[in-house]
N, C-alpha and C. Protein backbone atom coordinates (compact mmCIF):
# COMPACT_ATOMS: atom_id res chain seq x y z
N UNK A 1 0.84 -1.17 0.00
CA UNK A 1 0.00 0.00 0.00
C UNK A 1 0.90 1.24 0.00
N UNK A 2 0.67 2.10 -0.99
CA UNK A 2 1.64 2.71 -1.15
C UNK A 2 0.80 4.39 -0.61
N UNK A 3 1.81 5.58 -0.21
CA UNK A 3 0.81 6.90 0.35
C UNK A 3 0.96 7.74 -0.63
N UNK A 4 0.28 8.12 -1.28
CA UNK A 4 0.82 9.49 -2.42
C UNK A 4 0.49 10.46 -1.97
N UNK A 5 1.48 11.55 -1.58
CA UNK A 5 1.12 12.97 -1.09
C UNK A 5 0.86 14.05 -1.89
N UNK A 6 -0.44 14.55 -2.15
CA UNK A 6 -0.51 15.63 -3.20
C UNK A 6 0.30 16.84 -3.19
N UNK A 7 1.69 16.93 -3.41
CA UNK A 7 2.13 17.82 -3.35
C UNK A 7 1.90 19.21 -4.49
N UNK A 8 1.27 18.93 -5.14
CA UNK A 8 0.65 20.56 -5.59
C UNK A 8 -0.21 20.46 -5.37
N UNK A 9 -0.81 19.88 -4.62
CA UNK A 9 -2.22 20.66 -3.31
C UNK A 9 -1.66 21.68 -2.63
N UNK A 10 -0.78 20.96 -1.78
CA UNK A 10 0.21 22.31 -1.23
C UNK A 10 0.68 23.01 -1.55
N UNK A 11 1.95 23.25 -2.43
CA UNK A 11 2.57 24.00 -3.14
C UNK A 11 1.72 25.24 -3.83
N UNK A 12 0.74 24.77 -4.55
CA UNK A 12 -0.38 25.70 -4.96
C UNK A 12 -1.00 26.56 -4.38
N UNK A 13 -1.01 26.59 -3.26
CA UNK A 13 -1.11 27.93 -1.85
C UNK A 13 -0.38 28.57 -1.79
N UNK A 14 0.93 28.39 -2.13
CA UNK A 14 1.86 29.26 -2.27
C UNK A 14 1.78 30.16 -3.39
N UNK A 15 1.42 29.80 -4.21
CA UNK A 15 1.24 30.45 -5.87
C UNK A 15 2.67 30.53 -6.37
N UNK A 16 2.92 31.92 -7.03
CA UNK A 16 4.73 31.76 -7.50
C UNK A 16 5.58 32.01 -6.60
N UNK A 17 5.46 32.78 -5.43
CA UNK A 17 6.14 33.00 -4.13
C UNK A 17 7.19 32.16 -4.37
N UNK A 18 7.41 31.03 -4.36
CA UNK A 18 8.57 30.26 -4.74
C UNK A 18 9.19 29.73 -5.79
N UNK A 19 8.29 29.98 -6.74
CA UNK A 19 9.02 29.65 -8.06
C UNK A 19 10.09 30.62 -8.47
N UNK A 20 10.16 31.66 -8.25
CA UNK A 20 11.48 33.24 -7.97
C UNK A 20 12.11 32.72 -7.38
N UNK A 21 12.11 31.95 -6.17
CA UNK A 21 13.16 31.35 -5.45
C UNK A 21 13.87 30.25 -6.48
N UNK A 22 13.50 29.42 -6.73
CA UNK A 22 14.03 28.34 -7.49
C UNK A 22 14.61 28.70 -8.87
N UNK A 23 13.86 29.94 -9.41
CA UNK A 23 14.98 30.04 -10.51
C UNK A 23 15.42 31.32 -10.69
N UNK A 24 15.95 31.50 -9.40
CA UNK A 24 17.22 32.60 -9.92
C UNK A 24 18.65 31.88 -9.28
N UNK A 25 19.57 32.50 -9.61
CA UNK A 25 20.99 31.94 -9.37
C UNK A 25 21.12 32.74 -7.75
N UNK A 26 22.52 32.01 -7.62
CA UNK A 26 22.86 32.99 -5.73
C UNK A 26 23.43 33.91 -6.04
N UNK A 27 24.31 34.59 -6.91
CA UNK A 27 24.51 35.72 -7.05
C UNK A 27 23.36 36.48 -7.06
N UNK A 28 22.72 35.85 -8.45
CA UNK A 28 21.51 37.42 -8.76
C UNK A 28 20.61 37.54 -7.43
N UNK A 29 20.79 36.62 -6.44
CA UNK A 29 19.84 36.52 -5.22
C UNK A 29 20.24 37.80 -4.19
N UNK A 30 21.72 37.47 -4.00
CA UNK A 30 22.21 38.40 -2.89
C UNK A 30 22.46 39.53 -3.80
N UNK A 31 22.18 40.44 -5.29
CA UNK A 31 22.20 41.28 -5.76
C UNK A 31 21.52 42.22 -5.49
N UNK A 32 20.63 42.27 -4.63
CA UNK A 32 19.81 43.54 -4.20
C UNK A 32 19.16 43.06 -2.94
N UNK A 33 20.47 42.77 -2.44
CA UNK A 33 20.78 43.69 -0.77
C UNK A 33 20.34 44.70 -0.56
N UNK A 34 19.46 44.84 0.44
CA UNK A 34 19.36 46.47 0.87
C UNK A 34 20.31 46.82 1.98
N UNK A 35 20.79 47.86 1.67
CA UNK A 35 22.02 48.53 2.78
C UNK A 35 21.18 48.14 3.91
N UNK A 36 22.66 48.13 5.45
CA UNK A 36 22.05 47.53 6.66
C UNK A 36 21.30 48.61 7.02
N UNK A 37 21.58 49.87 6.98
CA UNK A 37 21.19 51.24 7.30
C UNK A 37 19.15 50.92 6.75
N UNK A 38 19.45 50.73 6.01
CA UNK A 38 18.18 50.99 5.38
C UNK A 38 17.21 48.81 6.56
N UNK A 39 17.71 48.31 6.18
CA UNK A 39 17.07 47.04 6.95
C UNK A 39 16.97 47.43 8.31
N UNK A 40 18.21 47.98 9.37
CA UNK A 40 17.90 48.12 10.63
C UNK A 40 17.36 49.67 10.73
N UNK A 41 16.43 50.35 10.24
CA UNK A 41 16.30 51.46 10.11
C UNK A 41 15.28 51.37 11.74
N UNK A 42 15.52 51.73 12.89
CA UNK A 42 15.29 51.77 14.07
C UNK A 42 13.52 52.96 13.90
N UNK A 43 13.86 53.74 13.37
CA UNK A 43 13.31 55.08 12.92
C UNK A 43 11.82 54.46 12.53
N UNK A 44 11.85 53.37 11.85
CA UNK A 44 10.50 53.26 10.62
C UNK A 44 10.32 51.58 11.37
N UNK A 45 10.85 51.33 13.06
CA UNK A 45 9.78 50.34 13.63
C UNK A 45 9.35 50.86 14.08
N UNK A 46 7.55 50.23 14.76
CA UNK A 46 6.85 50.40 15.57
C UNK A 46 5.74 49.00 15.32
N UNK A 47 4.97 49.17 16.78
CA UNK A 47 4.23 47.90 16.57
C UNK A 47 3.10 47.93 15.99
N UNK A 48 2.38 46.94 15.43
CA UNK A 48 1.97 47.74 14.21
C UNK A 48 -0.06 47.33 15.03
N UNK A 49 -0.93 48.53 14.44
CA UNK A 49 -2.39 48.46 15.42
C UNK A 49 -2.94 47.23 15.50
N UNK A 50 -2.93 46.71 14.61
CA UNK A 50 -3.66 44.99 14.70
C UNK A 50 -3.44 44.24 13.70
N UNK A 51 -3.66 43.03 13.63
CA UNK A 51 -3.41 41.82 12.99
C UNK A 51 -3.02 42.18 11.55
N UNK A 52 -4.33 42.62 10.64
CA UNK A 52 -4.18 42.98 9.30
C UNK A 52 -3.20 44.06 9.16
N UNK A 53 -2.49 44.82 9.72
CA UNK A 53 -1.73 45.67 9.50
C UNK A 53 -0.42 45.12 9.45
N UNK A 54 -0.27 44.34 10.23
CA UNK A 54 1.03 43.43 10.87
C UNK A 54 0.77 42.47 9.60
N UNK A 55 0.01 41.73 9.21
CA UNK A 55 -0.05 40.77 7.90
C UNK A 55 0.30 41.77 6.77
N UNK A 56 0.04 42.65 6.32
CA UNK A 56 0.28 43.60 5.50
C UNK A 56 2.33 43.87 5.41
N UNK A 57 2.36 44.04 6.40
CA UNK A 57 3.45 44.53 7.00
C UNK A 57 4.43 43.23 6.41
N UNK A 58 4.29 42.14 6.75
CA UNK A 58 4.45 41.10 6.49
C UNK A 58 5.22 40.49 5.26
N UNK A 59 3.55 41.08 4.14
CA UNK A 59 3.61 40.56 3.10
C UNK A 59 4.39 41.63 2.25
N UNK A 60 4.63 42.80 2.67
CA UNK A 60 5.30 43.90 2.00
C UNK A 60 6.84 43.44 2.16
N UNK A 61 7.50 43.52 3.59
CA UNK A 61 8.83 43.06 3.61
C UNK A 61 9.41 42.00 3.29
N UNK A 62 8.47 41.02 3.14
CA UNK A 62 9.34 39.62 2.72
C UNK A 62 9.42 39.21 1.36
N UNK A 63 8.62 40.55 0.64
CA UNK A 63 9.60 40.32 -0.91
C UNK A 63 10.07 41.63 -0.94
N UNK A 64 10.05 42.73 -0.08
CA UNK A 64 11.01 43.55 -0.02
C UNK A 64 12.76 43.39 0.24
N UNK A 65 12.63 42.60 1.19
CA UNK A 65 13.90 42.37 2.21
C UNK A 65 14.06 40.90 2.13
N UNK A 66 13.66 40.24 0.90
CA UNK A 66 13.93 38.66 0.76
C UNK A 66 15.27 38.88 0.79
N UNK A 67 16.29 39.34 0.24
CA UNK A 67 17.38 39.23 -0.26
C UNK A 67 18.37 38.89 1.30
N UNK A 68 17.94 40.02 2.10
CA UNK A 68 18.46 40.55 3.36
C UNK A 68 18.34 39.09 4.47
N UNK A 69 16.91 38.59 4.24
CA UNK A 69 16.71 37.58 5.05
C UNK A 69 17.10 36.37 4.67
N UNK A 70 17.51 35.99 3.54
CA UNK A 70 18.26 34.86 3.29
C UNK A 70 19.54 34.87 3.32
N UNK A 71 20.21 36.33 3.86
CA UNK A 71 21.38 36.34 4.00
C UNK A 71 21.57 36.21 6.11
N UNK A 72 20.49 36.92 6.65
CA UNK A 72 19.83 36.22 7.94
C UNK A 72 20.14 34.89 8.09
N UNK A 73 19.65 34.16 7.31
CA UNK A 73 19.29 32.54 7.63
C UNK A 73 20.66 31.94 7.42
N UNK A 74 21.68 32.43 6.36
CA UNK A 74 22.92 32.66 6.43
C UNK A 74 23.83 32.11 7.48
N UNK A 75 23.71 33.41 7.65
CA UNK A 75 24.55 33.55 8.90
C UNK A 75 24.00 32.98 9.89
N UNK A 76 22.93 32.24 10.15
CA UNK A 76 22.37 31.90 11.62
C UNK A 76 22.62 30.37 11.04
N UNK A 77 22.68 29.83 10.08
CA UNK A 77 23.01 28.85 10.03
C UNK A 77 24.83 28.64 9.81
N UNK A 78 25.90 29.68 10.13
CA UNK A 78 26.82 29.54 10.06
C UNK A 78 26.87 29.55 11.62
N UNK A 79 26.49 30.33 12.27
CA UNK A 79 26.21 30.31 13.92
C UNK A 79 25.89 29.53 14.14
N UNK A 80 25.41 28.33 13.69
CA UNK A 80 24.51 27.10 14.40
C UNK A 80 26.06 25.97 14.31
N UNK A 81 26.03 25.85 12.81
CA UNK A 81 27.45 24.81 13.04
C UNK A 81 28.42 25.32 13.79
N UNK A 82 28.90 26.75 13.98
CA UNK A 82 29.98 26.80 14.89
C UNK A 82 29.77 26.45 16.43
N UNK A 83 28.31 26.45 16.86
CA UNK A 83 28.10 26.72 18.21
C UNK A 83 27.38 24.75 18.19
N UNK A 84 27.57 24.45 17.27
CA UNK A 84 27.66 22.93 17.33
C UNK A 84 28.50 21.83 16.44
N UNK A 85 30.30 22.04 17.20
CA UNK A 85 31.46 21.58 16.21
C UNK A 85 31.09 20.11 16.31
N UNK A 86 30.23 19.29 16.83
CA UNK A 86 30.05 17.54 16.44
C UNK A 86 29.58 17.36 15.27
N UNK A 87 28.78 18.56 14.70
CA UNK A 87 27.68 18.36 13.72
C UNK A 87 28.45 19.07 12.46
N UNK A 88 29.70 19.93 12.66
CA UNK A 88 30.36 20.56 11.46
C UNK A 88 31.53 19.62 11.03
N UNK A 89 31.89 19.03 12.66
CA UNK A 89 33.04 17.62 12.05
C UNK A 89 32.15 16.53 11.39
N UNK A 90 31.25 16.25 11.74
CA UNK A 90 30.44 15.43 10.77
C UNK A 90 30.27 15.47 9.26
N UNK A 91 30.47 16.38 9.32
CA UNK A 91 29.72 16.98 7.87
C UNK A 91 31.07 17.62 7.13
N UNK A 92 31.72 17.79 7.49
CA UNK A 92 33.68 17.98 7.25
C UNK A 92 33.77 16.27 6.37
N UNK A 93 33.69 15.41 7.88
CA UNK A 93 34.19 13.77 7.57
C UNK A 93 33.81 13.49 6.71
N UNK A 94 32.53 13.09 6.69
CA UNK A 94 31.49 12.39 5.56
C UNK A 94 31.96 13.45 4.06
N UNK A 95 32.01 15.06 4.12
CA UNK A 95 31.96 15.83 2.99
C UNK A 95 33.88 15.26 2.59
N UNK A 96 34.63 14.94 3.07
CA UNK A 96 35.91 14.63 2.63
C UNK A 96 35.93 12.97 2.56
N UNK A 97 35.40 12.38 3.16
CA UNK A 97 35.44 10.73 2.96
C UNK A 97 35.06 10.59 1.28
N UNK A 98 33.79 11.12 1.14
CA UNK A 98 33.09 11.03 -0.55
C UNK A 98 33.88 11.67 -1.47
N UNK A 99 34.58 12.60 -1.08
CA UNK A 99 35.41 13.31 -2.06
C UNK A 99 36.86 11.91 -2.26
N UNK A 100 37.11 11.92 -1.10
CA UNK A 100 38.61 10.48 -0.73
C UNK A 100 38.01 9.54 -2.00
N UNK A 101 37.11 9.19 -1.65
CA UNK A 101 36.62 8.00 -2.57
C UNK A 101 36.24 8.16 -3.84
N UNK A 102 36.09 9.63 -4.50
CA UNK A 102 35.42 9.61 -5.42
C UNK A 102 37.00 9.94 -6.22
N UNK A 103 38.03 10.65 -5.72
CA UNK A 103 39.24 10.72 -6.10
C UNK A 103 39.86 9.65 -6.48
N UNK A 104 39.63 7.64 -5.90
CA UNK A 104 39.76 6.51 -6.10
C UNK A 104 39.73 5.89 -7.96
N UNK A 105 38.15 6.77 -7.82
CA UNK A 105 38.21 6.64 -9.32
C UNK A 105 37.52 4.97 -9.55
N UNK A 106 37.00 4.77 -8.94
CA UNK A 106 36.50 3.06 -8.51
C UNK A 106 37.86 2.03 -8.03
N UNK A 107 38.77 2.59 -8.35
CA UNK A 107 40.13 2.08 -7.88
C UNK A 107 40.02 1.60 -6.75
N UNK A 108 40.56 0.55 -5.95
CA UNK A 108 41.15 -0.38 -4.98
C UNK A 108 42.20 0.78 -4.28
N UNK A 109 41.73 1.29 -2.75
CA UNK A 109 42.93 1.89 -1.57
C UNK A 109 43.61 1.01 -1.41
N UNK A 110 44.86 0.97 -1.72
CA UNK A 110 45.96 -0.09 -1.04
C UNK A 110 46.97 0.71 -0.66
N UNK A 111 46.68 0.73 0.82
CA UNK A 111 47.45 0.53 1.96
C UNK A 111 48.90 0.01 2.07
N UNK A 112 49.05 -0.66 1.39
CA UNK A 112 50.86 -1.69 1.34
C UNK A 112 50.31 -2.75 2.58
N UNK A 113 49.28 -2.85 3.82
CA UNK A 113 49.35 -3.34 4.57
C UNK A 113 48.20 -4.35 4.63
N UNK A 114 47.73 -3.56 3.67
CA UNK A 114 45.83 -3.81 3.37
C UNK A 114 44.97 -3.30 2.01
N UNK A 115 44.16 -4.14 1.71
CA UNK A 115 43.43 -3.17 0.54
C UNK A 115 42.21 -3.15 0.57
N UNK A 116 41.35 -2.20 0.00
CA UNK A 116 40.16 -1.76 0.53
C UNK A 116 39.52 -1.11 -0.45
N UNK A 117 38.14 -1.57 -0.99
CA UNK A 117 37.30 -1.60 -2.15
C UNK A 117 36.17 -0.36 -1.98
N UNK A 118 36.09 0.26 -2.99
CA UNK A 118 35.43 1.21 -2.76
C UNK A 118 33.80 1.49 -1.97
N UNK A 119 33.72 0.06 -2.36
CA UNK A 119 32.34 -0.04 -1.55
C UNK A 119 32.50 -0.69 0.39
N UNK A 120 33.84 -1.35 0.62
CA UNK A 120 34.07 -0.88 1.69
C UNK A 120 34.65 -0.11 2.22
N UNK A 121 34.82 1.01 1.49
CA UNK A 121 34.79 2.17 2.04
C UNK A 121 33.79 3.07 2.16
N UNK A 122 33.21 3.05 1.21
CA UNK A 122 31.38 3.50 1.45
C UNK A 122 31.24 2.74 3.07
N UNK A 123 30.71 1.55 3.32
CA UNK A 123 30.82 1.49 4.07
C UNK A 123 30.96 1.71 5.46
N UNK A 124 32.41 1.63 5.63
CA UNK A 124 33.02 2.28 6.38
C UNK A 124 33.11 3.85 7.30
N UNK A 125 32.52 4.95 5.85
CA UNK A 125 32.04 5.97 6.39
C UNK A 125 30.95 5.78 6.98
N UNK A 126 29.86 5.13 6.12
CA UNK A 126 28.83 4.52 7.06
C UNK A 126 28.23 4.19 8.07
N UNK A 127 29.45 3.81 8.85
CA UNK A 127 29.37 2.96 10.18
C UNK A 127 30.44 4.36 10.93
N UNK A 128 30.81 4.77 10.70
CA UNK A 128 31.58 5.94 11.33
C UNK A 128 30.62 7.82 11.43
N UNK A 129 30.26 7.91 10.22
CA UNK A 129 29.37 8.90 9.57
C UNK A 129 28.30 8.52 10.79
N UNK A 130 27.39 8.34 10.54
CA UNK A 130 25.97 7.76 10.86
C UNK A 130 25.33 7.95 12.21
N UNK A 131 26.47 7.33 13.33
CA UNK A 131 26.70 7.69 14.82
C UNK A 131 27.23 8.96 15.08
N UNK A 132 28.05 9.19 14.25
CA UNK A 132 28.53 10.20 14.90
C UNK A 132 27.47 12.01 14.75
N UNK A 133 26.93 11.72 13.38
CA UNK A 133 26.07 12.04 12.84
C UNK A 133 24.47 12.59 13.61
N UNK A 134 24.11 11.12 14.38
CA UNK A 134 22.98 11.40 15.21
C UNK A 134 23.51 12.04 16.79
N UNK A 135 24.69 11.35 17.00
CA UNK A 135 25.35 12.28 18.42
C UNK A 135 25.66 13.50 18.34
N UNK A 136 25.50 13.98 17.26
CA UNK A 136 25.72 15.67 16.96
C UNK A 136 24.20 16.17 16.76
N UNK A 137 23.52 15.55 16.47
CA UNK A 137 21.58 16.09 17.12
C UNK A 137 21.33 17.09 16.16
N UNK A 138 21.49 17.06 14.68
CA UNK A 138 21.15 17.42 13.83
C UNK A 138 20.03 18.00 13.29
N UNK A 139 18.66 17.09 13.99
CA UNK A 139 17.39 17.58 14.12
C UNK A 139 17.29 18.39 15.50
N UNK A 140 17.69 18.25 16.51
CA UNK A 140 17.90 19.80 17.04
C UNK A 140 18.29 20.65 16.77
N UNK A 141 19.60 20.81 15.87
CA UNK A 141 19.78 21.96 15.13
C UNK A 141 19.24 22.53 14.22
N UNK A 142 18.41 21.80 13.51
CA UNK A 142 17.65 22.20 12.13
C UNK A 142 16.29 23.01 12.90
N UNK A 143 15.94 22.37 13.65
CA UNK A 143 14.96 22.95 14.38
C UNK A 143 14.93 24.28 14.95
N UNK A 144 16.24 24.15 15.56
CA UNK A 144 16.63 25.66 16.71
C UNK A 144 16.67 26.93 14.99
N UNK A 145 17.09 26.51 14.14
CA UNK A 145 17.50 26.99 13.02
C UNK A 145 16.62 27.53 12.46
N UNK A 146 15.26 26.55 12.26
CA UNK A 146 13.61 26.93 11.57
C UNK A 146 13.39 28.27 12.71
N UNK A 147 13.65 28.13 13.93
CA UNK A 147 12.59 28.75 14.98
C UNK A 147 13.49 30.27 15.01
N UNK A 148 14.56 30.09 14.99
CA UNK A 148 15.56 31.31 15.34
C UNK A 148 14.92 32.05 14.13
N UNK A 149 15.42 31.26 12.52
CA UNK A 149 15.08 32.41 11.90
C UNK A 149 13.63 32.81 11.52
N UNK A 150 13.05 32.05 11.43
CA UNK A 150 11.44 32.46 11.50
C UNK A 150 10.97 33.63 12.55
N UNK A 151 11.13 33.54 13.97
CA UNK A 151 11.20 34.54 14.81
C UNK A 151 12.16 35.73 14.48
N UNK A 152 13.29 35.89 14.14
CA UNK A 152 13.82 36.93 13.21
C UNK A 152 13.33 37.54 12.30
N UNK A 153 12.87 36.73 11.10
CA UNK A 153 12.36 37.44 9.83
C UNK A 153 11.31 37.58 10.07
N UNK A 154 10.32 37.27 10.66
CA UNK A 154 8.47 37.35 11.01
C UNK A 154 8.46 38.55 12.00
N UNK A 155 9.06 38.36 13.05
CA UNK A 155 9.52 39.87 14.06
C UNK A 155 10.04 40.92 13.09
N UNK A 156 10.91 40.89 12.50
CA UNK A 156 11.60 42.07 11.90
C UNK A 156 10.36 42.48 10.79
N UNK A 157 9.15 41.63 10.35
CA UNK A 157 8.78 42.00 8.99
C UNK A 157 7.92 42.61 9.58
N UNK A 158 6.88 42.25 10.72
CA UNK A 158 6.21 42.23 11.24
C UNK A 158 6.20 43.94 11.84
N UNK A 159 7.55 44.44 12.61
CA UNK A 159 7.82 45.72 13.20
C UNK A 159 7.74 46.75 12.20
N UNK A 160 8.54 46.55 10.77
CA UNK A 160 9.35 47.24 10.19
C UNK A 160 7.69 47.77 9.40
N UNK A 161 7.94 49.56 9.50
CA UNK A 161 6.75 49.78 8.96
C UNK A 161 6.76 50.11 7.50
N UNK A 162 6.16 49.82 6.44
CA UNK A 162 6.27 50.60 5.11
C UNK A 162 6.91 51.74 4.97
N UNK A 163 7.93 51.86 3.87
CA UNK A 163 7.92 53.15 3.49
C UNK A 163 6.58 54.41 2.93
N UNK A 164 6.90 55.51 3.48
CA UNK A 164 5.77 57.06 3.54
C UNK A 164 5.09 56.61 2.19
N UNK A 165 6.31 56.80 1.13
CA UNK A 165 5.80 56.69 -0.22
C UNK A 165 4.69 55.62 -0.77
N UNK A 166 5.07 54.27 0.06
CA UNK A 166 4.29 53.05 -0.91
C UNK A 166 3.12 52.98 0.33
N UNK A 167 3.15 53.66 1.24
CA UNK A 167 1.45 53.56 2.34
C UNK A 167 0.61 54.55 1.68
N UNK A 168 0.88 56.06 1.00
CA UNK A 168 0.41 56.91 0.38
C UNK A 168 -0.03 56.48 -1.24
N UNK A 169 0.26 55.57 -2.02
CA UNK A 169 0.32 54.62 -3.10
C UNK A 169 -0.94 53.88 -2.74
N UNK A 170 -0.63 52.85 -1.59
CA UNK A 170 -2.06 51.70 -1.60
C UNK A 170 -3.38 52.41 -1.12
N UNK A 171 -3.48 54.06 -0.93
CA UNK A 171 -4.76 54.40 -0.16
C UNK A 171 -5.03 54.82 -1.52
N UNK A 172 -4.46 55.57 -2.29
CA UNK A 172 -4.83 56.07 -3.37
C UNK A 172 -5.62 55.18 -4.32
N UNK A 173 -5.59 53.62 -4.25
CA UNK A 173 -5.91 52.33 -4.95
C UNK A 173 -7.14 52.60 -4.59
């Protein structure tokens, strides 16, 4: 019995919101940065009167300041592996073991003492990778990671009020 998940049931709530994501490159992504001056602009928070204003608020900055907040998630995910080195040596090992092996060329490691087949060496990372892998708590980090930056970018979108110009624009509509 097999489960099929309608995934453009879901996806389709989103509308194109993410299809911009998926096809632009990382340069052209981090290309329109907004200066920090202008993102931490202290001046143009406040909390905003109620719900729909704050949703508004919302939906204005996070394709305003997409650029800014994926450079956020960035860095909070460079903060996460440093402030958890089990889970960056993990991911070091395993990211240089596959490279070791793929340098093999399907070739036989011989040791002079021993020799060792590429698939036990797959293996091998395997049984080394794997443990060490779950003792570094990976899904705690991914987690702390969702929540940090979500509370970042949802707070910051949430405070940060429209610019004069584009609130004077949507009344005129």
């Amino acid at each position: 019995m097999a489960i099929s998940i309608p995934i453009d049931a879901i996806t389709s709530r989103f509308g194109d919101r993410f299809n911009n994501l998926r096809n632009t490159s990382l340069s052209s992504r981090f290309a329109n940065l907004r200066p920090v001056s202008e993102f931490l602009d202290v001046k143009r928070m406040s909390k905003p009167a109620n719900f729909g204003e704050a949703q508004g608020r919302v939906n204005y900055n996070l394709s305003y300041f997409s650029s800014n907040y994926a450079a956020v998630f960035v860095m909070l995910s460079i903060y996460s592996l440093l402030t958890n080195l089990k889970l960056l040596f993990d991911i070091i090992f395993i990211s240089a073991g596959l490279y070791g092996i793929g340098l093999l060329e399907g070739r036989d490691l011989d040791l002079g003492f021993s020799r060792f087949t590429t698939s036990q060496l797959y293996t091998g990372l395997l049984i080394i990778g794997v443990p060490v892998g779950i003792w570094a708590s990976p899904i705690s980090t991914a987690l702390w990671l969702i929540g940090a930056t979500g509370v970042t970018v949802f707070g910051h979108a949430a405070l940060m009020d429209k610019p004069i110009e584009n609130a004077f624009s949507e009344e005129a509509v």
